[in-house]
PDB file of N, CA and C in Angstrom:
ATOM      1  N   UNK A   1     106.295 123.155  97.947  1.00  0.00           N
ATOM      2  CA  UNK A   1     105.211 123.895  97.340  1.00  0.00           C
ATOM      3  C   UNK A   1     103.919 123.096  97.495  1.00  0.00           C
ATOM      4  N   UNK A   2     102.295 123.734  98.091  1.00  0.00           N
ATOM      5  CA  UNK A   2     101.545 123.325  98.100  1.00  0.00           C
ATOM      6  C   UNK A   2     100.849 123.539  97.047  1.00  0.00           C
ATOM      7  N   UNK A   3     100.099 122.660  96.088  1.00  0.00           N
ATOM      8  CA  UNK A   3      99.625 122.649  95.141  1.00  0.00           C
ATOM      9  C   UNK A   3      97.880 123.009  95.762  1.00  0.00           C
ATOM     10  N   UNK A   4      97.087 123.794  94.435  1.00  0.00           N
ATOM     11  CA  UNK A   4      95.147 123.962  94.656  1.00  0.00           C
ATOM     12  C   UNK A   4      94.704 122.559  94.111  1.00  0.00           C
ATOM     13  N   UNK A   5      93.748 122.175  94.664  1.00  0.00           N
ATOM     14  CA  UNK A   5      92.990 121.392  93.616  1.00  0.00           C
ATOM     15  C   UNK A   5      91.559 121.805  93.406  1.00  0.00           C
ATOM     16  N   UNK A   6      91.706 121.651  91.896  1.00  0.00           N
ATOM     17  CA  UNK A   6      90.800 122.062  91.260  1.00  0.00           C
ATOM     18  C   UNK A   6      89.803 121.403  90.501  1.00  0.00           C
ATOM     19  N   UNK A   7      88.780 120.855  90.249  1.00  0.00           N
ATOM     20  CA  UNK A   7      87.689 120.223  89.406  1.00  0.00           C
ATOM     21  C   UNK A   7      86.942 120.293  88.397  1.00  0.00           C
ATOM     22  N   UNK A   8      87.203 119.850  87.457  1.00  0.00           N
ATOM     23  CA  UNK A   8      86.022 120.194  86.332  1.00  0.00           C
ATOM     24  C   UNK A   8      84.210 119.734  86.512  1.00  0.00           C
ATOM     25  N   UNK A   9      83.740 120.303  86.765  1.00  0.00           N
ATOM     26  CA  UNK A   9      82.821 120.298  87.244  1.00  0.00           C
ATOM     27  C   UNK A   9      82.145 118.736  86.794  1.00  0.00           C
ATOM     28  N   UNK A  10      81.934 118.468  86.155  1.00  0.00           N
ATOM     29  CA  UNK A  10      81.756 117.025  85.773  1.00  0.00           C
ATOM     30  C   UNK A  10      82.171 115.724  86.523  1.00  0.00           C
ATOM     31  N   UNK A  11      83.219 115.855  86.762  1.00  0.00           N
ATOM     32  CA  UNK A  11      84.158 115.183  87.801  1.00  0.00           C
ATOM     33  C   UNK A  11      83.444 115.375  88.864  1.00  0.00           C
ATOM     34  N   UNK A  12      83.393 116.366  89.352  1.00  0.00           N
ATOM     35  CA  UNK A  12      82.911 116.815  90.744  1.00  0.00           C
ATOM     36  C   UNK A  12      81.127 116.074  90.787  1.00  0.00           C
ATOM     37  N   UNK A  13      81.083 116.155  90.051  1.00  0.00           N
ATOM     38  CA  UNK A  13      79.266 115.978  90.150  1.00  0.00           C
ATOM     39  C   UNK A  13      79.198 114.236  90.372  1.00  0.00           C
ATOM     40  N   UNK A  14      80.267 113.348  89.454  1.00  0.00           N
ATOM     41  CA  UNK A  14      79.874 112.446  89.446  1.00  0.00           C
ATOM     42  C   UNK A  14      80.978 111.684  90.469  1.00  0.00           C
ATOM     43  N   UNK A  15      81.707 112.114  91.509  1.00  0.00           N
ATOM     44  CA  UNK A  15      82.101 111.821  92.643  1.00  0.00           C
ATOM     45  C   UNK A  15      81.135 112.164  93.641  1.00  0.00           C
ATOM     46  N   UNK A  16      80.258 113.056  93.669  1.00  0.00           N
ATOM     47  CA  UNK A  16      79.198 112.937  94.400  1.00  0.00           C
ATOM     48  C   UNK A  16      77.853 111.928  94.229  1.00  0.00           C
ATOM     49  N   UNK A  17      77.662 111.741  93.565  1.00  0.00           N
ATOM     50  CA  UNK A  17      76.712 110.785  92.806  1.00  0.00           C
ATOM     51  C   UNK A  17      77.077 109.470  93.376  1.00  0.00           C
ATOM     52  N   UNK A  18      78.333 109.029  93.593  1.00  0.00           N
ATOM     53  CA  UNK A  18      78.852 108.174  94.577  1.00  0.00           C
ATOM     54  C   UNK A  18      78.218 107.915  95.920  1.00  0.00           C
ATOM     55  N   UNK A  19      78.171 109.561  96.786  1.00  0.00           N
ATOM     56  CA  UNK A  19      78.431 109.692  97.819  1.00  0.00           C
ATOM     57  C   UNK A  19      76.976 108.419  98.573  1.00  0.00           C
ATOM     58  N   UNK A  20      76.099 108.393  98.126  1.00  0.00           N
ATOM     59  CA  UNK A  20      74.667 108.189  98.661  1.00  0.00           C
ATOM     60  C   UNK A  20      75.142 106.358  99.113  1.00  0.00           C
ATOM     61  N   UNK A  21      75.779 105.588  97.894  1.00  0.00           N
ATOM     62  CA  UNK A  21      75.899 104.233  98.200  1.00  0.00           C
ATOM     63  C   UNK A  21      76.891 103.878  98.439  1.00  0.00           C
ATOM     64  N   UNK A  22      78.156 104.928  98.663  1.00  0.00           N
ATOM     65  CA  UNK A  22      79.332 104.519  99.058  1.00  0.00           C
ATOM     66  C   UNK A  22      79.846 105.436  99.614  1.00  0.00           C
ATOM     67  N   UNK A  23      79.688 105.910 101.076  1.00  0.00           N
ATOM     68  CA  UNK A  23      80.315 107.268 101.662  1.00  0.00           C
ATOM     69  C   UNK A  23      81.344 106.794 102.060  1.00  0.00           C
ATOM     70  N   UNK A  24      81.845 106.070 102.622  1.00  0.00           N
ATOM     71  CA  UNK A  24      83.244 105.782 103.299  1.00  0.00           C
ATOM     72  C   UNK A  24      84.380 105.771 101.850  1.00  0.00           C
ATOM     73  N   UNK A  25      83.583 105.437 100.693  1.00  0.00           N
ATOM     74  CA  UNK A  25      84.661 104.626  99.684  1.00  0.00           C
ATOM     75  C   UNK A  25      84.900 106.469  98.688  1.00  0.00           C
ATOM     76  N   UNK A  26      84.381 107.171  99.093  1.00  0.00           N
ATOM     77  CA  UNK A  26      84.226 108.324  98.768  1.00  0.00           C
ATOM     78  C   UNK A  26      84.939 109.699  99.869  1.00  0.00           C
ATOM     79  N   UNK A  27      85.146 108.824 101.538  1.00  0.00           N
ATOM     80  CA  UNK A  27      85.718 110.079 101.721  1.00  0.00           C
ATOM     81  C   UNK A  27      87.146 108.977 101.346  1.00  0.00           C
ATOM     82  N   UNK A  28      87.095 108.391 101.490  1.00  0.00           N
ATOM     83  CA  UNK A  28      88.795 107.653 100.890  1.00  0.00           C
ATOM     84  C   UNK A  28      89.423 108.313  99.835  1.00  0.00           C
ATOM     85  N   UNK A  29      88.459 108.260  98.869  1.00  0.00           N
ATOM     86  CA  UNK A  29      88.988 109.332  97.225  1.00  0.00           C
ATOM     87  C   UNK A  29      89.243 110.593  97.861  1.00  0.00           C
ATOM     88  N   UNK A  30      88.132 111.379  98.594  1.00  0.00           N
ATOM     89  CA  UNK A  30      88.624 112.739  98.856  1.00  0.00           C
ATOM     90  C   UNK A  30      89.960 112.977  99.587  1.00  0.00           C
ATOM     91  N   UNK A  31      89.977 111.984 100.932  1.00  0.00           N
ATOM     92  CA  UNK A  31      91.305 112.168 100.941  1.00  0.00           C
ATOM     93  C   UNK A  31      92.439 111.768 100.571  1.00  0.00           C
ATOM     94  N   UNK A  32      92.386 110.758  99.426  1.00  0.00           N
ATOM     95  CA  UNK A  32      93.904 110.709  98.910  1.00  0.00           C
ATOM     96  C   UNK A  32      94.138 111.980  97.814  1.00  0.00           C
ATOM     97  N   UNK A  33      92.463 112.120  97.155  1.00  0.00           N
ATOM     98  CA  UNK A  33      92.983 113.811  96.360  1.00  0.00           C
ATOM     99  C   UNK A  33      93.622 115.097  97.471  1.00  0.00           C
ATOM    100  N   UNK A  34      92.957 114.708  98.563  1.00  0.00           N
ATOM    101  CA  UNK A  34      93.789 115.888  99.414  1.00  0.00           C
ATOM    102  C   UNK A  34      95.318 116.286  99.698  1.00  0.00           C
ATOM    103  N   UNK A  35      95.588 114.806  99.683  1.00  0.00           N
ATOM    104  CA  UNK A  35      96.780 114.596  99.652  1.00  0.00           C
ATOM    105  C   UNK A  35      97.867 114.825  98.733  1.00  0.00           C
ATOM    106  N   UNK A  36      97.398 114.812  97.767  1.00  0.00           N
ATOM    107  CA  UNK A  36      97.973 115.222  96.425  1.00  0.00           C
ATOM    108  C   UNK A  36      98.678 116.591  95.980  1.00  0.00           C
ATOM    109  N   UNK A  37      98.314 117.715  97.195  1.00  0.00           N
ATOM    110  CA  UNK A  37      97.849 119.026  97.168  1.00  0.00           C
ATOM    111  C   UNK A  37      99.563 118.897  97.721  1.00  0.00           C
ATOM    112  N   UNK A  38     100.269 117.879  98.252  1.00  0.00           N
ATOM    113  CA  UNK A  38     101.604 117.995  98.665  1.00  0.00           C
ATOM    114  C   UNK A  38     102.626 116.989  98.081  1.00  0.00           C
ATOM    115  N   UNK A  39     101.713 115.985  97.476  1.00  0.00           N
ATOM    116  CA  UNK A  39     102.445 114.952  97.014  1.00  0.00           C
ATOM    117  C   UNK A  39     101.742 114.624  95.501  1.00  0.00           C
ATOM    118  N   UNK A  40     101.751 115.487  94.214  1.00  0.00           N
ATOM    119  CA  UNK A  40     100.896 115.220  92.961  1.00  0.00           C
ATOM    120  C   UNK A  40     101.215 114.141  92.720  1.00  0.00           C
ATOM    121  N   UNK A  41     101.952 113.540  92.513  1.00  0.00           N
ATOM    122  CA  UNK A  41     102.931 112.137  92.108  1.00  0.00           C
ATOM    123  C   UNK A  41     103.330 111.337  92.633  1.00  0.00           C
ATOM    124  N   UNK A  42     102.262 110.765  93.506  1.00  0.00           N
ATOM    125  CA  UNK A  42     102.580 109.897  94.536  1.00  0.00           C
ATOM    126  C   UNK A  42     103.379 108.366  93.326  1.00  0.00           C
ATOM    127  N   UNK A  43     103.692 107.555  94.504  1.00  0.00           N
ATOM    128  CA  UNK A  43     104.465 106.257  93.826  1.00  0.00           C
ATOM    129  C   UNK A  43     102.979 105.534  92.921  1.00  0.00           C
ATOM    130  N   UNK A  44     101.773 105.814  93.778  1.00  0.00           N
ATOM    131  CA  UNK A  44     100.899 104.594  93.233  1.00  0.00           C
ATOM    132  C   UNK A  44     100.179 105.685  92.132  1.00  0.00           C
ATOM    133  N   UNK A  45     100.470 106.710  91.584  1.00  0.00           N
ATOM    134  CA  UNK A  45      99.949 107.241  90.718  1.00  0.00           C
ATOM    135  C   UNK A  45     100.868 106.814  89.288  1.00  0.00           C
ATOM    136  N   UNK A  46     100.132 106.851  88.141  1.00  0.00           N
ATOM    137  CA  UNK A  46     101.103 106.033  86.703  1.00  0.00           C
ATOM    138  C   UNK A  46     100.614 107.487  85.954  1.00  0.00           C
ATOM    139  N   UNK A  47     102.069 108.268  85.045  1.00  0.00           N
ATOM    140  CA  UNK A  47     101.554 108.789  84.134  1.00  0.00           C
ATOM    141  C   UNK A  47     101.331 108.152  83.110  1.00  0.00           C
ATOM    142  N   UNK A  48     100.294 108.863  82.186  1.00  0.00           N
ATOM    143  CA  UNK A  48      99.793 108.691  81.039  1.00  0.00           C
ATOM    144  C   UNK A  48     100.761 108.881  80.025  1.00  0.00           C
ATOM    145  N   UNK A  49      99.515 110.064  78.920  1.00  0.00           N
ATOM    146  CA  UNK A  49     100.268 110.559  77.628  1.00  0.00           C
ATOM    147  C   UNK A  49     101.552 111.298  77.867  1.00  0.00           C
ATOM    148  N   UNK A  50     101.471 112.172  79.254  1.00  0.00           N
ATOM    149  CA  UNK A  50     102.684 112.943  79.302  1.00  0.00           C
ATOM    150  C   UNK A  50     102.600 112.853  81.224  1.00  0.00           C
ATOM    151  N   UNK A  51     103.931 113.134  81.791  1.00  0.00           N
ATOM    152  CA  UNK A  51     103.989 113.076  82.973  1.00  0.00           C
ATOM    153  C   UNK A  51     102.948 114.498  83.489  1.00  0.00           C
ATOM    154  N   UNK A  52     102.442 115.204  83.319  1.00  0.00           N
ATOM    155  CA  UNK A  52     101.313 115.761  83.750  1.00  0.00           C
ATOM    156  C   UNK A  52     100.071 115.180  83.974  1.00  0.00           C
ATOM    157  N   UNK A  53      99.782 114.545  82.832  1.00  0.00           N
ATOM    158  CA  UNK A  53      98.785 113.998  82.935  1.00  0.00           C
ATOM    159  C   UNK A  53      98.481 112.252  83.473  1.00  0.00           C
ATOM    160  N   UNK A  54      98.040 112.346  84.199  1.00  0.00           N
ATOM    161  CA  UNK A  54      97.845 110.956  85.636  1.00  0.00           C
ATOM    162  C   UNK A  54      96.857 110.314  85.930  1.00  0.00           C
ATOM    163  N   UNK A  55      96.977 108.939  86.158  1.00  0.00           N
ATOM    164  CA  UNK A  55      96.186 108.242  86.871  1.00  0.00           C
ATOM    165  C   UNK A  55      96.152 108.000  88.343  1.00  0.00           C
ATOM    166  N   UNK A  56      95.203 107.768  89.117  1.00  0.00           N
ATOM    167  CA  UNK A  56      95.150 107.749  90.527  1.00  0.00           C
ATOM    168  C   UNK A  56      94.280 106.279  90.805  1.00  0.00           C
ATOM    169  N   UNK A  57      94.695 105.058  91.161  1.00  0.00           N
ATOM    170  CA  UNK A  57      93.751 104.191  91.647  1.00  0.00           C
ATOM    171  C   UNK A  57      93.555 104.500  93.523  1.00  0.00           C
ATOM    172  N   UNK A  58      92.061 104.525  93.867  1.00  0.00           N
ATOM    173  CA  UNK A  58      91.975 104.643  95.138  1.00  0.00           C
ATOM    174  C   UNK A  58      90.526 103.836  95.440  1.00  0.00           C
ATOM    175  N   UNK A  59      90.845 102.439  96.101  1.00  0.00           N
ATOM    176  CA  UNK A  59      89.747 101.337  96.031  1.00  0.00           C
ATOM    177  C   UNK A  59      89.289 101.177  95.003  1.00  0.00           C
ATOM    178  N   UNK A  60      88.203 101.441  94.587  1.00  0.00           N
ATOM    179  CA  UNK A  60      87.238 100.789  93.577  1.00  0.00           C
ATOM    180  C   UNK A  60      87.352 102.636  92.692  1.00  0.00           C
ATOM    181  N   UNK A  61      87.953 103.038  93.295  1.00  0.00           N
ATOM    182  CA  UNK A  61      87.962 104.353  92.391  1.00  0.00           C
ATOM    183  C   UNK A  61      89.182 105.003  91.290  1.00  0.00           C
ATOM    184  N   UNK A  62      88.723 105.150  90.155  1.00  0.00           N
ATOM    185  CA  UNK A  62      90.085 105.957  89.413  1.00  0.00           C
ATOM    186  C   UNK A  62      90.033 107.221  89.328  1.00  0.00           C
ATOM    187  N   UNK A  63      90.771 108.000  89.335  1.00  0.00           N
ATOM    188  CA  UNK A  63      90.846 109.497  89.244  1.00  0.00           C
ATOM    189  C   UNK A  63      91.891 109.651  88.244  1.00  0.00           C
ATOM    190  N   UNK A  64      91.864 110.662  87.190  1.00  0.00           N
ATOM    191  CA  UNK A  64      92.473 111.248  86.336  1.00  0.00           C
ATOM    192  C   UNK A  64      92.747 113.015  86.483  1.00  0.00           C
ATOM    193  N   UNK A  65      93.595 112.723  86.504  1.00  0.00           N
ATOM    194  CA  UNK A  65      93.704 114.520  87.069  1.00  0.00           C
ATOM    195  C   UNK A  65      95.157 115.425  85.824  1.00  0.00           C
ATOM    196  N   UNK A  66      95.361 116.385  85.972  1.00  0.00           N
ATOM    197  CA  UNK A  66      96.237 116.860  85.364  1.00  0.00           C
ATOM    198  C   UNK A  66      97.022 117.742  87.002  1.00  0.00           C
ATOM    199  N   UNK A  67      98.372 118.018  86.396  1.00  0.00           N
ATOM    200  CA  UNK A  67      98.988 118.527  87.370  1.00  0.00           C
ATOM    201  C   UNK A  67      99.378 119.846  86.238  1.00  0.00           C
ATOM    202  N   UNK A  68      99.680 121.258  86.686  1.00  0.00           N
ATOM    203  CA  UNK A  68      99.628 122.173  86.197  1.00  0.00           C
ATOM    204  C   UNK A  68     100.797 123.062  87.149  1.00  0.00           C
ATOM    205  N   UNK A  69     102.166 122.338  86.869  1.00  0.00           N
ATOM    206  CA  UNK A  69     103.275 122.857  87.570  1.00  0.00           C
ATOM    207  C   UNK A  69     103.334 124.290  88.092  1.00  0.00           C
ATOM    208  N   UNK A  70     103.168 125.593  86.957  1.00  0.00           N
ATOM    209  CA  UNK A  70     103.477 126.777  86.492  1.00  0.00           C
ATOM    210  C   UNK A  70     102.710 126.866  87.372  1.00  0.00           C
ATOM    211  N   UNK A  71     101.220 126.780  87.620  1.00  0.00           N
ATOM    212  CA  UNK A  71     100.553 127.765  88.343  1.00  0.00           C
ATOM    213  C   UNK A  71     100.463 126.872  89.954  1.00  0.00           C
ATOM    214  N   UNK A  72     100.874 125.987  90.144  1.00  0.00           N
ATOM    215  CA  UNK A  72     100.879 125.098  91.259  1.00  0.00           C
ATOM    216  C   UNK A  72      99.106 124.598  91.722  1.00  0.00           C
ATOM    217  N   UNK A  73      98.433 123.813  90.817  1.00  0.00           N
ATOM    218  CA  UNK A  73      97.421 123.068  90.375  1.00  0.00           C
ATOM    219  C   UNK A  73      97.330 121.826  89.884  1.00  0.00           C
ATOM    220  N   UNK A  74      96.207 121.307  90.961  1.00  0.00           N
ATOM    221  CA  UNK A  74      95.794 119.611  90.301  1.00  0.00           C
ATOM    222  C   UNK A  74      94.340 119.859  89.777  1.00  0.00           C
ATOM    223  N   UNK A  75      94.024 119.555  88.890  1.00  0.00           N
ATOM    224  CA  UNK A  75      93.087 119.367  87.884  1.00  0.00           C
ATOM    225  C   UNK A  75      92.467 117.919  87.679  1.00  0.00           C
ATOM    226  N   UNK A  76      91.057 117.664  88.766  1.00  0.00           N
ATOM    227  CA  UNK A  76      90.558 116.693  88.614  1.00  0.00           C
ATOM    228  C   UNK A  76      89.490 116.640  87.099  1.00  0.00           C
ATOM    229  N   UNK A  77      89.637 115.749  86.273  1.00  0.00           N
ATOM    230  CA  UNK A  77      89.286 115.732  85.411  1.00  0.00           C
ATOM    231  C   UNK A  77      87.970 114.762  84.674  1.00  0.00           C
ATOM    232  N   UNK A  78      88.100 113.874  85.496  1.00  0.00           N
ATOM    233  CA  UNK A  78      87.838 112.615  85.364  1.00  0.00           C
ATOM    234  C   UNK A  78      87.486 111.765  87.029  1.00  0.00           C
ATOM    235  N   UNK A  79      86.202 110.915  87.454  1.00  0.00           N
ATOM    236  CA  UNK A  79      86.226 110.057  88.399  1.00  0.00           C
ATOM    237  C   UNK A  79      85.603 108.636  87.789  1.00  0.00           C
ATOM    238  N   UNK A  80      85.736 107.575  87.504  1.00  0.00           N
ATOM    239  CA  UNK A  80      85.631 106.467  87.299  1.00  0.00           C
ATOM    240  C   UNK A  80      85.258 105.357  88.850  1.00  0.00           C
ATOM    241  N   UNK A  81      84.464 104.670  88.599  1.00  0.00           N
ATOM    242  CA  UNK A  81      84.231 103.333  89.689  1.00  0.00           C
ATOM    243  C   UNK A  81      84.026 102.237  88.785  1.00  0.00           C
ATOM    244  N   UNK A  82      85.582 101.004  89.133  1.00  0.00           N
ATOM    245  CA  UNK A  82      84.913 100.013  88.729  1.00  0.00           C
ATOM    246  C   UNK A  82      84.131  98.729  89.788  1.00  0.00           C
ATOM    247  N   UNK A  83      83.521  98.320  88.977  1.00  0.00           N
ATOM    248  CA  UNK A  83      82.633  97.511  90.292  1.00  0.00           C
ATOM    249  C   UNK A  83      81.013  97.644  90.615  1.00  0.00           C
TER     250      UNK A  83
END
């Protein structure tokens, strides 16, 4: 099953906000979220409060997303940079 991914707009805005001083470190995030769309639960992802809800480290980037089995959806929620 291929999963959508989906964004809360917030998320989305401030992964772009990235893009200007770090494009390479930004298409990296996009494509490991792409990836996700076949693999939600990769090994290097850790759940949280509940196995839906996830962490993603990718370089200097964290992603928090929800996975939404029933309707076959990832739910970016959250983008973090530390550094």
């Amino acid at each position: 099953m291929s999963y959508s991914l989906d964004w809360y707009e917030a998320a989305l805005n401030i992964a772009a906000g990235y893009i200007k001083d770090d494009p390479d470190g930004v298409d990296e995030l996009f494509d490991a979220l792409g990836r996700l769309t076949d693999d939600p639960r990769p090994r290097k992802s850790k759940a949280l409060t509940t196995p839906q809800l996830r962490r993603l480290r990718v370089g200097k980037y964290r992603v928090l997303y929800e996975i939404v089995d029933s309707v076959g959806s990832i739910i970016v929620i959250h983008v973090g940079r530390v550094g």
